[in-house]
Protein backbone atom coordinates (compact mmCIF):
# COMPACT_ATOMS: atom_id res chain seq x y z
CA UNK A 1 -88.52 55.73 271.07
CA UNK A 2 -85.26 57.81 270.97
CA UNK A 3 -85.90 59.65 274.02
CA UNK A 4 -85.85 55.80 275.06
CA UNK A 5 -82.79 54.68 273.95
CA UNK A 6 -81.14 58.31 275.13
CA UNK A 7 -82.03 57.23 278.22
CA UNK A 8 -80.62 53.44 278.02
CA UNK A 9 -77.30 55.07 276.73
CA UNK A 10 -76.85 57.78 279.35
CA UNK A 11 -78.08 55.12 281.85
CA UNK A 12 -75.37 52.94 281.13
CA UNK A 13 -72.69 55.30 280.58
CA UNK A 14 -73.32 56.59 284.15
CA UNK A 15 -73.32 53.03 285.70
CA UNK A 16 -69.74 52.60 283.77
CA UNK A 17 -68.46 55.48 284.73
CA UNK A 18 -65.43 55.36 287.15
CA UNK A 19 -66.09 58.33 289.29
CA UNK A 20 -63.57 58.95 292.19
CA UNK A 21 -65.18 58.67 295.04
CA UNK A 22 -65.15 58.54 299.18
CA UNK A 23 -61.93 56.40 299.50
CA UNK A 24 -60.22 56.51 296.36
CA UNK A 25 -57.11 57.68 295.73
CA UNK A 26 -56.07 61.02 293.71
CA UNK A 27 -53.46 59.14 292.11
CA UNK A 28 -56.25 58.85 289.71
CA UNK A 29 -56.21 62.72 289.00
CA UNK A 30 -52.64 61.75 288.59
CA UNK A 31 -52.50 60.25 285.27
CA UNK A 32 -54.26 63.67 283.41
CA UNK A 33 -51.85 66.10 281.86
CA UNK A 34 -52.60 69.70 283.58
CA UNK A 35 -51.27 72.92 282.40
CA UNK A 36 -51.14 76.24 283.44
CA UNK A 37 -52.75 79.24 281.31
CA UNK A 38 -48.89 79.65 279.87
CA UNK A 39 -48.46 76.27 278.04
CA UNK A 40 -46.68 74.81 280.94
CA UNK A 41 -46.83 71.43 281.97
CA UNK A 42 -48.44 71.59 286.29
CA UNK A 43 -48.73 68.30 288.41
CA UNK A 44 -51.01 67.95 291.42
CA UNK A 45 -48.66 68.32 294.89
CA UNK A 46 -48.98 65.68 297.28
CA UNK A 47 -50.05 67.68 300.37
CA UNK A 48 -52.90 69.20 298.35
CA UNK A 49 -55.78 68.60 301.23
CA UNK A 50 -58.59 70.88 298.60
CA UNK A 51 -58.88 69.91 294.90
CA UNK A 52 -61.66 72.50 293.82
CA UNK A 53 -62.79 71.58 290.28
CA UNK A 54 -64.96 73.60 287.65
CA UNK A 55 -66.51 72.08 284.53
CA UNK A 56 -68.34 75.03 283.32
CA UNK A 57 -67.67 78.53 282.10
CA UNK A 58 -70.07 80.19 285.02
CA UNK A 59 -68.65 78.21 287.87
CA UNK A 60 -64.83 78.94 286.84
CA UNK A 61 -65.73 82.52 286.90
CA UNK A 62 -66.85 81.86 290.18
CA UNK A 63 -63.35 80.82 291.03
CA UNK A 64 -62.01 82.84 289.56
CA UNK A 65 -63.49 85.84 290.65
CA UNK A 66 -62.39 84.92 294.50
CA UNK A 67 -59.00 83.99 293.92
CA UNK A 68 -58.23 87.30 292.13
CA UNK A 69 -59.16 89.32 295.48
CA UNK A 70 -56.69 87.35 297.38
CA UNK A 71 -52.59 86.90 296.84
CA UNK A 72 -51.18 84.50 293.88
CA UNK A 73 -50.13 82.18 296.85
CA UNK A 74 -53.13 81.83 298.93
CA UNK A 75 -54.16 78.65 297.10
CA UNK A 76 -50.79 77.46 298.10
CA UNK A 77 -50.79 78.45 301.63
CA UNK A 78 -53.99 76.37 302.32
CA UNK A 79 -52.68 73.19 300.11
CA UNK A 80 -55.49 73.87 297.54
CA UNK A 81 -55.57 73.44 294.05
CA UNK A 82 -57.96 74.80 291.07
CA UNK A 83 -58.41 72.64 288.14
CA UNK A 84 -60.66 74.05 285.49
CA UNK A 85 -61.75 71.42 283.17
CA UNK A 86 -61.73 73.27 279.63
CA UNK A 87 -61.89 70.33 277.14
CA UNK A 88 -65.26 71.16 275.97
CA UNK A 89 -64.15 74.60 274.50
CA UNK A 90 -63.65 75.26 270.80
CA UNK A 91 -59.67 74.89 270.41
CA UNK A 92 -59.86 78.31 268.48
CA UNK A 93 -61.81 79.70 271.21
CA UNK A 94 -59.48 78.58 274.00
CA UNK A 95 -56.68 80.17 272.21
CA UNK A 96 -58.09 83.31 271.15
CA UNK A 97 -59.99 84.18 273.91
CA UNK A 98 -59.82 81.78 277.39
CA UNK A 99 -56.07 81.64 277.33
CA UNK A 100 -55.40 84.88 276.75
CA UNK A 101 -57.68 85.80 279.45
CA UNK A 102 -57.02 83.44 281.79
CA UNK A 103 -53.23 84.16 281.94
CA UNK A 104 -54.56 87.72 283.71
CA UNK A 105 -55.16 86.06 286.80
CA UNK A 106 -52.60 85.81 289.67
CA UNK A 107 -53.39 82.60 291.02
CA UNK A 108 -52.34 79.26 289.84
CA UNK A 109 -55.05 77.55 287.51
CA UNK A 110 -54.37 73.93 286.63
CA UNK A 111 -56.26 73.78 283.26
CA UNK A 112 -57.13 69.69 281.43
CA UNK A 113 -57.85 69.30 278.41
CA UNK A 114 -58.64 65.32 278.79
CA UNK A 115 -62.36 64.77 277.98
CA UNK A 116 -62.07 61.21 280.08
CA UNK A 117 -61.19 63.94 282.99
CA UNK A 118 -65.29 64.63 283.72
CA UNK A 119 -65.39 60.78 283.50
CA UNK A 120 -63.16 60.66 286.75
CA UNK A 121 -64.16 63.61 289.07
CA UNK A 122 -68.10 64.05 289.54
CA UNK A 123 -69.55 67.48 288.53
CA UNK A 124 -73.03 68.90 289.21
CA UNK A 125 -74.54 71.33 286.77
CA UNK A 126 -73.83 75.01 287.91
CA UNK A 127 -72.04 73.66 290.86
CA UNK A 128 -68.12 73.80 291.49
CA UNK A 129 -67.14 70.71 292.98
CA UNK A 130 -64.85 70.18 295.97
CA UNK A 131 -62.72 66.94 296.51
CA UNK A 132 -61.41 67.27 300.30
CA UNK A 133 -58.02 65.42 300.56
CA UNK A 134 -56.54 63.70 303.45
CA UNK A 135 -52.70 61.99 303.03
CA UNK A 136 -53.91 61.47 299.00
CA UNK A 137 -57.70 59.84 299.79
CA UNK A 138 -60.37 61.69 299.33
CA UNK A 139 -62.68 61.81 302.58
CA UNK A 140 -65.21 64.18 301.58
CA UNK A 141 -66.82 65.35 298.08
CA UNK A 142 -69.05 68.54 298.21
CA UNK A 143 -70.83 70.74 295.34
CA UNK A 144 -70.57 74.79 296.01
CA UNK A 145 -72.32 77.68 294.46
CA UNK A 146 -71.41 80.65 296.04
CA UNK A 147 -67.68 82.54 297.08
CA UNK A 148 -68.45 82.25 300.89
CA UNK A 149 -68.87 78.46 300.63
CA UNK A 150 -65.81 78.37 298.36
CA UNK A 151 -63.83 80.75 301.48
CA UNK A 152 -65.42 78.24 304.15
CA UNK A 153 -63.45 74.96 302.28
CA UNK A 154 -60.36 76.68 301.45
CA UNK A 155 -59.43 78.39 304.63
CA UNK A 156 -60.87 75.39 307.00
């Protein structure tokens, strides 16, 4: 009977949800307060054409692990951002552990804290998720596992 009514619930909460989509605009992404690693305050630029997104600790390692062999500005060079959706970590943890290591890395790391964020952008389990931008609509949505497929979207 519960499994029952888990299933109800999650069914409807996944028809409700407002996911962007094929079409939509990132305006959307807009409205979410982003900051880096430091405590400062990061908006989305609006010739990003890559918006890769991580929801979970293994995929943002992922990321993370690339962009550290290549230069603090190669996100920038290819209009790509990297927003790592943390909101699910233990406030003590983020600040005596994630931040602390995340502030290591060279490349810029767009971090939310918005739990209605994973409402917006569709993630897969174990999968980073890629939202391909053209003149602020979003054309294309992909799911990536590994660093070549991550090279492949950023550098295209």
């Amino acid at each position: 009977m519960h499994k029952l009514f888990l299933f109800f619930l999650l069914s409807v909460l996944a028809l409700n949800a407002d996911f962007l989509n094929v079409s939509s605009s990132i305006t959307k992404l807009n409205g979410f307060k982003y900051e880096t690693p430091h405590g400062n305050e990061i908006k989305i630029p609006k010739e990003v054409k890559l918006i890769i997104v991580s929801f979970e600790k293994d995929t943002g390692a992922l990321v993370n692990e690339y962009l550290d062999t290549k230069s603090p500005d190669y996100l920038t060079k290819h209009n790509s951002i990297f927003i790592a959706d943390i909101n699910k970590m233990p406030s003590v943890i983020t600040k005596m552990f994630a931040l602390p290591k995340l502030r290591k890395y060279k490349h810029p790391m767009y971090l939310n804290y918005d739990e209605k964020f994973e409402q917006s952008v569709l993630g897969k389990e174990e999968m980073v998720t890629l939202l391909h931008v053209e003149n602020s609509i979003i054309k294309h949505i992909s799911f990536i596992v590994r660093k070549e497929e991550l090279k492949a979207a950023i550098e295209k």
